[in-house]
Protein backbone atom coordinates (compact mmCIF):
# COMPACT_ATOMS: atom_id res chain seq x y z
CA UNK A 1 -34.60 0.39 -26.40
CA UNK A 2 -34.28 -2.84 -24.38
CA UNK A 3 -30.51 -3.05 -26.50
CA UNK A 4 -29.28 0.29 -25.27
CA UNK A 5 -30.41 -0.45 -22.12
CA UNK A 6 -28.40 -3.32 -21.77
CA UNK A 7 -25.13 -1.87 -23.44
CA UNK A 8 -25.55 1.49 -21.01
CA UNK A 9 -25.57 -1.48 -18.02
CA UNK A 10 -22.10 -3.15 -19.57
CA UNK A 11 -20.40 0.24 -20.00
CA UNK A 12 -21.14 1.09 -16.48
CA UNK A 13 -19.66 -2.13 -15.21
CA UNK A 14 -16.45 -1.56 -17.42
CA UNK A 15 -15.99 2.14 -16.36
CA UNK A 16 -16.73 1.01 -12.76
CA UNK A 17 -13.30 -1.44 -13.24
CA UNK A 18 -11.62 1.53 -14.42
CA UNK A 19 -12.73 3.48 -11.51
CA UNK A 20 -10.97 0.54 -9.26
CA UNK A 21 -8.03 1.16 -11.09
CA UNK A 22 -7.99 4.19 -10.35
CA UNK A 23 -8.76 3.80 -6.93
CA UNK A 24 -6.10 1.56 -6.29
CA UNK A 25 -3.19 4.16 -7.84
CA UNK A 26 -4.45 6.78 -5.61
CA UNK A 27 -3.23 4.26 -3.02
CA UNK A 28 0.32 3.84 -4.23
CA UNK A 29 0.11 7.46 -5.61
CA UNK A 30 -0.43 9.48 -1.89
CA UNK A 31 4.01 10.07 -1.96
CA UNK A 32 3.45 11.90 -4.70
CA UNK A 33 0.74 15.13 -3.97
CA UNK A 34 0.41 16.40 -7.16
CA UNK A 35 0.10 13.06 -9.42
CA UNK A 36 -2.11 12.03 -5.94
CA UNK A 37 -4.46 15.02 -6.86
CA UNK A 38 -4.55 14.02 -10.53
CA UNK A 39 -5.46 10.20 -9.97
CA UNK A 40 -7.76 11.03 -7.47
CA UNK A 41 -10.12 13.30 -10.23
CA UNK A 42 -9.79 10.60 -12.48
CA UNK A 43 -10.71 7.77 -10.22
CA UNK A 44 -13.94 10.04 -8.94
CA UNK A 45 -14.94 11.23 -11.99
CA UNK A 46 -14.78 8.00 -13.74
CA UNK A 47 -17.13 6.28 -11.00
CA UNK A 48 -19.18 9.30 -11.43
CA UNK A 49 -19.23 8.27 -15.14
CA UNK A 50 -20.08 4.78 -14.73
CA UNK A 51 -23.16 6.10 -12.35
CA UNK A 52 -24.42 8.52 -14.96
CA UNK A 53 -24.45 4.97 -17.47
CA UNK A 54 -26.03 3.30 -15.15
CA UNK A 55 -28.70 5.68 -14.46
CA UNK A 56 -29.36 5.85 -18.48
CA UNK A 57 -29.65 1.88 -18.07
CA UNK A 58 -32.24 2.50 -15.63
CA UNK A 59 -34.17 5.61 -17.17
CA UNK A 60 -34.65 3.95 -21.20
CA UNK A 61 -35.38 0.35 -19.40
CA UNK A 62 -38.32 2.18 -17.61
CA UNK A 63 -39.01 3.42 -20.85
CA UNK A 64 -39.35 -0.39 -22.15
CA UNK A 65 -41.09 -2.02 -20.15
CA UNK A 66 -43.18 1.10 -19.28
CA UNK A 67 -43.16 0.84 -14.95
CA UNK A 68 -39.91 1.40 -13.15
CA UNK A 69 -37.44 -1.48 -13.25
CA UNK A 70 -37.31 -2.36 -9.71
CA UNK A 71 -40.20 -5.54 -10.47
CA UNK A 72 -37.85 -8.86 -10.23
CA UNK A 73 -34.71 -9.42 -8.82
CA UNK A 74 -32.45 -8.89 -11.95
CA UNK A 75 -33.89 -5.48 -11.96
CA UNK A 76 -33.67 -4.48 -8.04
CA UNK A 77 -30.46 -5.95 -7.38
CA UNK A 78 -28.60 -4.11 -10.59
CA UNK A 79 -30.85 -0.91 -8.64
CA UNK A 80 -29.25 -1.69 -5.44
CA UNK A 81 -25.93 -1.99 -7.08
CA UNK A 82 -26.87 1.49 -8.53
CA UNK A 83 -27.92 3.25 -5.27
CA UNK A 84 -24.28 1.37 -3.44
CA UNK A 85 -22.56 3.46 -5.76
CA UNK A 86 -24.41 6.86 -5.06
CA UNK A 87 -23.93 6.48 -1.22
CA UNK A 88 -20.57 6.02 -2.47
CA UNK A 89 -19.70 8.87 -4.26
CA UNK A 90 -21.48 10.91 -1.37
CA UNK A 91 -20.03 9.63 1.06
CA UNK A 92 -16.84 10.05 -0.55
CA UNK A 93 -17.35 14.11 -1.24
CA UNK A 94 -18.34 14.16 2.45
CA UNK A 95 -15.14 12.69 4.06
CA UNK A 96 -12.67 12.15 1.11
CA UNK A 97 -11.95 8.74 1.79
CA UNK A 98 -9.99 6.89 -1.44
CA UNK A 99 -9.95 3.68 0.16
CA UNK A 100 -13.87 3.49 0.55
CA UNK A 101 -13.81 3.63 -3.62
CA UNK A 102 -11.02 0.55 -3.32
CA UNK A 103 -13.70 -1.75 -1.84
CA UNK A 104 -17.21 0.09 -2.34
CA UNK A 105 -16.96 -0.03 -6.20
CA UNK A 106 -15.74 -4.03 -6.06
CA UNK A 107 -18.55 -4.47 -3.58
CA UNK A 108 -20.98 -2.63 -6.36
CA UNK A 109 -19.34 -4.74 -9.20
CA UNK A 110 -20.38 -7.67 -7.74
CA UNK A 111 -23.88 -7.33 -6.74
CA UNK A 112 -24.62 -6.15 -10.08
CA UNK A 113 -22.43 -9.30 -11.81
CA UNK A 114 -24.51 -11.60 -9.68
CA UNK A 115 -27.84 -9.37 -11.17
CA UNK A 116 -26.84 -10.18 -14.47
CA UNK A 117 -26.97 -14.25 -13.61
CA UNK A 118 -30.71 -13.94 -13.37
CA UNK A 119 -33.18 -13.33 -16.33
CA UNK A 120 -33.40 -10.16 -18.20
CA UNK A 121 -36.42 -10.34 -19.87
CA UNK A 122 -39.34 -7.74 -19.39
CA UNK A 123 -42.63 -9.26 -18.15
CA UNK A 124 -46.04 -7.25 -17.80
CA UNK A 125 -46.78 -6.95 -13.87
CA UNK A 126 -47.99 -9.18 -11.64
CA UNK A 127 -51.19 -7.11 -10.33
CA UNK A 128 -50.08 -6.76 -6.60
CA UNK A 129 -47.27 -4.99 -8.39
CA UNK A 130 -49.24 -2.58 -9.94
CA UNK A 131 -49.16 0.70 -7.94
CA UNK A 132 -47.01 3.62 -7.09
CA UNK A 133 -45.97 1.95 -4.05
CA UNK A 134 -44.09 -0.40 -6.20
CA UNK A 135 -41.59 2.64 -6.64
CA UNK A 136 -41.88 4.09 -3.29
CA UNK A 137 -41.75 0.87 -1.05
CA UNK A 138 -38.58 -0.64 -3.66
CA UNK A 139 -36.58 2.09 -4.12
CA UNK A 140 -36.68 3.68 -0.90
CA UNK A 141 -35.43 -0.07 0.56
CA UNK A 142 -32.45 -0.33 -2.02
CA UNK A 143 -31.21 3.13 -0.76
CA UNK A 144 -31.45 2.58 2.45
CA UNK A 145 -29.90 -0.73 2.53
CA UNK A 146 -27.13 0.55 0.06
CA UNK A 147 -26.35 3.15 2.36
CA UNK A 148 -25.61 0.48 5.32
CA UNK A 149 -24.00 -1.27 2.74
CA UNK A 150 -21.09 1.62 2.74
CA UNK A 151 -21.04 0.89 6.85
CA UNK A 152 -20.07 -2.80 5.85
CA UNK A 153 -17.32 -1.12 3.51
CA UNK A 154 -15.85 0.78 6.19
CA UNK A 155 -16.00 -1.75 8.83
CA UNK A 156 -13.90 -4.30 6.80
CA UNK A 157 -11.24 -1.72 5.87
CA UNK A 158 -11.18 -1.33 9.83
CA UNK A 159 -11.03 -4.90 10.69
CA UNK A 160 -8.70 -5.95 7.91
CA UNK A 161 -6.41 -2.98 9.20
CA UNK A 162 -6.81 -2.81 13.22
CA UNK A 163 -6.88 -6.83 13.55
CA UNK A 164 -3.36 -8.61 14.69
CA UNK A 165 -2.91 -10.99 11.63
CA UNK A 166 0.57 -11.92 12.93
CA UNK A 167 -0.99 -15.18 14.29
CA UNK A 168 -4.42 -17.19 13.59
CA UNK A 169 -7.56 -15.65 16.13
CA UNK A 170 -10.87 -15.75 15.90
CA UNK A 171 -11.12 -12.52 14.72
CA UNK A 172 -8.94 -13.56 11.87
CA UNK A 173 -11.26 -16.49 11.20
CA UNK A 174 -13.82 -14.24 11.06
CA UNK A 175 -12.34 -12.19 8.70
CA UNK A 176 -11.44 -15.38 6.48
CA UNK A 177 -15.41 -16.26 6.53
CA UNK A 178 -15.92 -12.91 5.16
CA UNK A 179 -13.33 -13.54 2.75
CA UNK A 180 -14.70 -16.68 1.39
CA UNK A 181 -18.45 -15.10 1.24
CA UNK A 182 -17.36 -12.47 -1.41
CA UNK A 183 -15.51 -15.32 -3.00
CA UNK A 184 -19.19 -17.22 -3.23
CA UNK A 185 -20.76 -14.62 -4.77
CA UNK A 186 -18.07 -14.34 -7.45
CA UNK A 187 -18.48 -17.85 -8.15
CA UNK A 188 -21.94 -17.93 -8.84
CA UNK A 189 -21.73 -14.95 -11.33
CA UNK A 190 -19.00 -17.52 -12.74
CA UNK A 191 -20.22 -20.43 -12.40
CA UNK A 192 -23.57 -19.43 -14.08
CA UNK A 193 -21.97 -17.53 -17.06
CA UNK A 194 -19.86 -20.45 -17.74
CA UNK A 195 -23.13 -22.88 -18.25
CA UNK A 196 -24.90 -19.35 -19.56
CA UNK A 197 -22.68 -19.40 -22.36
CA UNK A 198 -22.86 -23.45 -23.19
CA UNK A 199 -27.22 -22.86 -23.13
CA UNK A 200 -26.97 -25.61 -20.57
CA UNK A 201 -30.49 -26.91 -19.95
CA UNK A 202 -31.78 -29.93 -18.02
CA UNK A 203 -35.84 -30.39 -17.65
CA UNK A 204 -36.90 -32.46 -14.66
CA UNK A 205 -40.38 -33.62 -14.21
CA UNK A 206 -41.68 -34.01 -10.65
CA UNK A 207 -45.20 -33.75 -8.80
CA UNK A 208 -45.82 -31.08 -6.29
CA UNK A 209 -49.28 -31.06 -4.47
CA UNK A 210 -50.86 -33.58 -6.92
CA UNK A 211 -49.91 -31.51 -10.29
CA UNK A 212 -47.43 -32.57 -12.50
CA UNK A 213 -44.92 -29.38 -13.37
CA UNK A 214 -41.40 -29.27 -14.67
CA UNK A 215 -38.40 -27.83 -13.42
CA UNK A 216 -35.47 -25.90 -15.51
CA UNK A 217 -32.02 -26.26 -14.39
CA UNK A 218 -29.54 -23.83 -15.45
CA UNK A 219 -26.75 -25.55 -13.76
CA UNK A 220 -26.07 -29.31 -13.82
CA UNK A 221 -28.31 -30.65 -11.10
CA UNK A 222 -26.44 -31.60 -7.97
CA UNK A 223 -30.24 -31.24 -5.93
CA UNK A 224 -32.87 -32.67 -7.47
CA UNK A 225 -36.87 -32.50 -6.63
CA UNK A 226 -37.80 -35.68 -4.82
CA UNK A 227 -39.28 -38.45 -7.18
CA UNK A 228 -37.84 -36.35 -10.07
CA UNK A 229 -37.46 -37.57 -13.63
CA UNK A 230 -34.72 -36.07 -16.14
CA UNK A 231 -36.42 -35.64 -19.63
CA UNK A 232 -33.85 -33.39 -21.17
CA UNK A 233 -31.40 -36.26 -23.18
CA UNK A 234 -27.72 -36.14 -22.66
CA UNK A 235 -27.86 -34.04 -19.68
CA UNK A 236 -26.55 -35.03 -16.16
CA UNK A 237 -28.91 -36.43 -13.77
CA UNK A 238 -29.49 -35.00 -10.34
CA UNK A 239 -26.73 -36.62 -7.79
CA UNK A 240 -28.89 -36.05 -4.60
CA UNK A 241 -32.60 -35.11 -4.00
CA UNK A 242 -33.28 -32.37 -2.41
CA UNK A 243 -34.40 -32.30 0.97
CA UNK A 244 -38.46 -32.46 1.68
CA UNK A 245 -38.37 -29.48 3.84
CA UNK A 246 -37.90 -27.30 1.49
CA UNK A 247 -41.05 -25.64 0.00
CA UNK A 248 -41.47 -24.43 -3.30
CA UNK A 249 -41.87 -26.11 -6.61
CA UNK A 250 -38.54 -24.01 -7.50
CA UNK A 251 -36.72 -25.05 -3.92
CA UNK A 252 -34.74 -27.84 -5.72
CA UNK A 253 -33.45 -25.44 -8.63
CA UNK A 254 -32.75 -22.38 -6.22
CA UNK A 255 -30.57 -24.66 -3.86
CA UNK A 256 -29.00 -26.92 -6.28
CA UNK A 257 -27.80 -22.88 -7.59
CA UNK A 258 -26.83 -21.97 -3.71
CA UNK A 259 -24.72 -24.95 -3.52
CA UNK A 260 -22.91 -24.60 -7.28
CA UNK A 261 -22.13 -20.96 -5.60
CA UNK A 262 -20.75 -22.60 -2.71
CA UNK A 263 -18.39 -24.58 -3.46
CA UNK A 264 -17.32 -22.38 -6.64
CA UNK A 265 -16.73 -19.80 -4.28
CA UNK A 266 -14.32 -22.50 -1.80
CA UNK A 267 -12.57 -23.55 -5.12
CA UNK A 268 -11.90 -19.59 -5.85
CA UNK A 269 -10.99 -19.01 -2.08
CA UNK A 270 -8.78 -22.13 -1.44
CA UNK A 271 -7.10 -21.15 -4.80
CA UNK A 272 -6.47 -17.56 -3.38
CA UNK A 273 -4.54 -18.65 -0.21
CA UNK A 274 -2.31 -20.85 -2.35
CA UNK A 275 -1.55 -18.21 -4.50
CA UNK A 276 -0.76 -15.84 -1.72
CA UNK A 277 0.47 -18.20 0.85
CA UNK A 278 -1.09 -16.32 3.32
CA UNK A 279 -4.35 -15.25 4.69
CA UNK A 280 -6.79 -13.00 2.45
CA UNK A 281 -7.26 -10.75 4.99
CA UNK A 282 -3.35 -10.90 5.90
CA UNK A 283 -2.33 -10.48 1.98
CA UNK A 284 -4.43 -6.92 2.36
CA UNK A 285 -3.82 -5.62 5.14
CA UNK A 286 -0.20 -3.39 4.39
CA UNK A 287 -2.55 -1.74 1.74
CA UNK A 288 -4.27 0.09 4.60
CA UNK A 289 -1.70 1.12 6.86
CA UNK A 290 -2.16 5.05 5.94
CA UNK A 291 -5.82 4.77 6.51
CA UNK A 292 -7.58 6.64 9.72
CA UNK A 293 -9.13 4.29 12.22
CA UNK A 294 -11.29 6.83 13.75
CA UNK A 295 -12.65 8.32 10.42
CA UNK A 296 -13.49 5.08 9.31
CA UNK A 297 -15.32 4.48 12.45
CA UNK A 298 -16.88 7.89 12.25
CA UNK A 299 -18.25 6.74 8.29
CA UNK A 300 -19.36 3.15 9.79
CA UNK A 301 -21.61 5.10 12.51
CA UNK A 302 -22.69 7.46 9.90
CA UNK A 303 -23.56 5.53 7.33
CA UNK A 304 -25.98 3.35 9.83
CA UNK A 305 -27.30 6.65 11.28
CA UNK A 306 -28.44 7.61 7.75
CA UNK A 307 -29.30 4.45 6.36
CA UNK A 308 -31.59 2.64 9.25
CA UNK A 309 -34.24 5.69 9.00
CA UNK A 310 -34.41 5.35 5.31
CA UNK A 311 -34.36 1.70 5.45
CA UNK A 312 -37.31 2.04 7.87
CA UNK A 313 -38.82 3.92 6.48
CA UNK A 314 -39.14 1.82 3.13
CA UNK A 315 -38.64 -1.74 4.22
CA UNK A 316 -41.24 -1.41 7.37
CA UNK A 317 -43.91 1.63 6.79
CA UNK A 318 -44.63 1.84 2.66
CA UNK A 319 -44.26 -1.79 2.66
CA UNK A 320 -47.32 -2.40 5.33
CA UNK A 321 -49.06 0.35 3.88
CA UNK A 322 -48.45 -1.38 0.40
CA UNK A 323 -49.05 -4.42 2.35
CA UNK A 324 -52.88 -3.63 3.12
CA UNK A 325 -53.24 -2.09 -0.47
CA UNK A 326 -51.98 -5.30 -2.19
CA UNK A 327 -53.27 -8.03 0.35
CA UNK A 328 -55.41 -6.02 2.89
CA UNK A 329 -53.26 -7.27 5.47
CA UNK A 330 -50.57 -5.17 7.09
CA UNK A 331 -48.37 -7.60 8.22
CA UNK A 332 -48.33 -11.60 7.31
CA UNK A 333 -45.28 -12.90 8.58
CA UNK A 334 -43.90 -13.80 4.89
CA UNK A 335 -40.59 -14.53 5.30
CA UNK A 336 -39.07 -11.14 3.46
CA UNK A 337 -41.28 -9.51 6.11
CA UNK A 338 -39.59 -11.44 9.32
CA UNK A 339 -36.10 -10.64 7.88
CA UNK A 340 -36.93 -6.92 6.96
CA UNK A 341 -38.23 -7.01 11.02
CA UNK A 342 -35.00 -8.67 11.65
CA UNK A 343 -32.94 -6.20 9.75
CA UNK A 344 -34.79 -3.22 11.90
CA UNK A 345 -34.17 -4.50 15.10
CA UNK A 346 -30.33 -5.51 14.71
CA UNK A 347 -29.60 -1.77 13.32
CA UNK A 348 -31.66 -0.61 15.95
CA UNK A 349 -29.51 -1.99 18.49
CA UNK A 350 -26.46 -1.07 16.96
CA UNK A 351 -27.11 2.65 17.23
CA UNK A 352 -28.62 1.94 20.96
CA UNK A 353 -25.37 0.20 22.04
CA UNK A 354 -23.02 2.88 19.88
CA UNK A 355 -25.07 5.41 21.64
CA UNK A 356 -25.86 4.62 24.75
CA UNK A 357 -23.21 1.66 25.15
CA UNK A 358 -20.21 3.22 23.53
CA UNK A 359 -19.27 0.56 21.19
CA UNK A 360 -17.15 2.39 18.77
CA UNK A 361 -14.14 1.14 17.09
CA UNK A 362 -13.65 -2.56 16.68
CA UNK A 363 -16.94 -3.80 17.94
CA UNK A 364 -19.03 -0.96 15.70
CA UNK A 365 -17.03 -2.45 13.00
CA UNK A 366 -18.56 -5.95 13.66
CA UNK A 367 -22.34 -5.23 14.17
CA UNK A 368 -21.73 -3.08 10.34
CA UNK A 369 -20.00 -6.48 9.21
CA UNK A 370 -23.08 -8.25 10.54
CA UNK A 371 -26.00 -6.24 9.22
CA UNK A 372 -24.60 -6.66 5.91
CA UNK A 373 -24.74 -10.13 6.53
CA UNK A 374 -28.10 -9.77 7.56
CA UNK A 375 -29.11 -8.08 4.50
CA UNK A 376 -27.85 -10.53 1.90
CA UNK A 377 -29.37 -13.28 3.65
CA UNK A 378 -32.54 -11.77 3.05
CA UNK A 379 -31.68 -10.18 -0.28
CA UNK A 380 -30.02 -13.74 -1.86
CA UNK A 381 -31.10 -16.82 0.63
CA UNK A 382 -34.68 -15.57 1.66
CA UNK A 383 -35.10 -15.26 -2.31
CA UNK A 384 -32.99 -18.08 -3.71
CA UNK A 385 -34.27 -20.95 -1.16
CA UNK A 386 -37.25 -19.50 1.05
CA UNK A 387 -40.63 -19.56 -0.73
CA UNK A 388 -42.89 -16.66 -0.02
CA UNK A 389 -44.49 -13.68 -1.34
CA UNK A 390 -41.77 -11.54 -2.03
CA UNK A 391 -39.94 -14.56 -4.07
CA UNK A 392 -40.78 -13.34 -7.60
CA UNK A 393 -37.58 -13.87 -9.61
């Protein structure tokens, strides 16, 4: 079952490229009504497609493991990815956007290629895990932040197309940062299936609170954990030690992985601008000349005025209620808590000053730009470097 779980996952990923494909001929395809009309089915019905796979993926892996598989982060990110793409394709029936499908389904592709970089393997639950809020609290807090996620989507396609790239800004700096993000997160899904496919594996040895434990690298080790000792032969040893700070016995491993994704991701980006001897941001802009400012302001406001209720609703109230069940506390100030606090209160404002303020257009665009931000930080950094409760992959 586990098998045709996985191959259900890959052929949603492949038919999701095809969907881009499509996408990106109903683009060059709009002269042209009727063949327009044709494309457009196909590239709908194939991301439609890819969901359906994906939704098998998720339905026989439940049937696996035997609890929803939402329990570690390979599992709720490739959910999240899931959920991106039905906000997506609702979105989409709702305001007939092609464009959003250009840069929703890429955005999708890539949350669930960096999924696939972390382990697979099904593992009996932890027992704070084990409860119904498990698929109450998790699920309801991928939708809702996959649902802001389509905000982000139509507040680059804004900036990208709205923003003077005839000369360097810092707007267009901005825009270049974003740039070189996405490029970061492509580099660790490549970075880590390059060494994936070598079975590169480097032991270290180190003490943490008087007890001797070891730590797996899956990359070489650029950080190390202080007073560490290599023990895997023929492997690199770590160039720099991590810094003390950090806390964690897996600190060293999860930032030695942040930085590897880093610089990967500068490599890719610097590579880029050669290649198109212009900005990112500058190279894509004539793509979106036919698209509608306003309606892609009205489907940035949208989105958030869906999203932040359900969002709330899962990230804040099941999780304290899940909170008391699991720890009888309601709040603890872990650090996935703070952030999910953080997340409310930035989303909050953005509908108080788009409401109340009437920041629409450009500056909407921005706060949807940011929130995203907001929410990978807590979905990759909080979970990658930050040791807490909620760090269980």
């Amino acid at each position: 079952m586990l098998s045709l779980s996985g191959g259900l996952l890959y052929t949603a990923f492949v038919i999701y490229l095809i969907a881009v494909i499509f996408f990106a001929a109903t683009i060059k395809d709009k002269q042209h009504e009727k063949q327009f009309t044709l494309t457009n089915k196909l590239a709908i019905g194939t991301t439609m497609l890819g969901f359906i796979a994906q939704v098998g993926y998720f339905f026989t892996r439940w049937m696996a493991s035997g609890h929803a598989p939402v329990s570690n982060m390979f599992e709720f990110v490739t959910f999240f990815g899931m959920m991106l793409v039905l906000a997506f394709i609702i979105l989409y029936f709702i305001y007939r956007i092609e464009l959003l499908g250009l840069f929703a389904l890429p955005v999708a592709l890539l949350v669930i290629g960096y999924a696939s970089m972390y382990p697979k393997e099904v593992s009996p639950l932890v027992p704070s895990l084990k409860s119904h809020w498990l698929y109450i609290h998790v699920t309801t807090v991928a939708l809702g932040e996959a649902i802001l996620a389509v905000s982000f989507v139509a507040g680059i396609i804004y900036l990208i197309r709205q923003i003077n790239q005839s000369q360097t800004t810092a707007k267009t700096t901005w825009l270049e940062i974003i740039m070189y993000s996405i490029c970061a997160t492509l580099g660790f899904v490549i970075i880590t299936t390059i060494f994936s496919s070598m079975d590169y594996n480097a032991t270290f040895s180190h003490v943490v609170d008087g007890e001797e434990i070891t730590l797996d690298y899956q990359l070489p080790a650029l950080f190390g954990p202080e007073n560490g000792e290599l023990i895997t032969e023929d492997k690199i040893d770590a160039v720099f030690t991590a810094p003390g700070w950090l806390h964690g016995a897996e600190a060293p491993r999860k930032l030695n992985t942040l930085v590897w994704s880093l610089t990967v991701g500068l490599l890719l980006y610097l590579i880029t601008r050669a290649v198109l001897r212009k900005r990112v941001a500058a190279a894509i802009q004539p793509l979106l000349k036919k698209a509608n400012p306003e309606l892609l302001d009205e489907v940035c406001y949208r989105a958030v005025a869906i999203g932040f209720p359900v969002f709330t609703l899962g990230g804040l109230i099941f999780a304290a209620i899940w909170a008391q069940e699991a720890w009888n506390r309601y709040w603890g100030w872990d650090p996935k808590e703070v952030w999910a606090l953080i997340t409310f209160f930035f989303y909050a404002i953005f509908l108080h000053l788009r409401l109340s303020r009437g920041w629409h257009g450009e500056k909407s665009a921005w706060l949807a730009v940011i929130g995203f931000a907001i929410i990978m930080f807590n979905l990759i950094v909080v979970n990658l470097v930050l040791a807490g409760l909620h760090s269980y992959a």
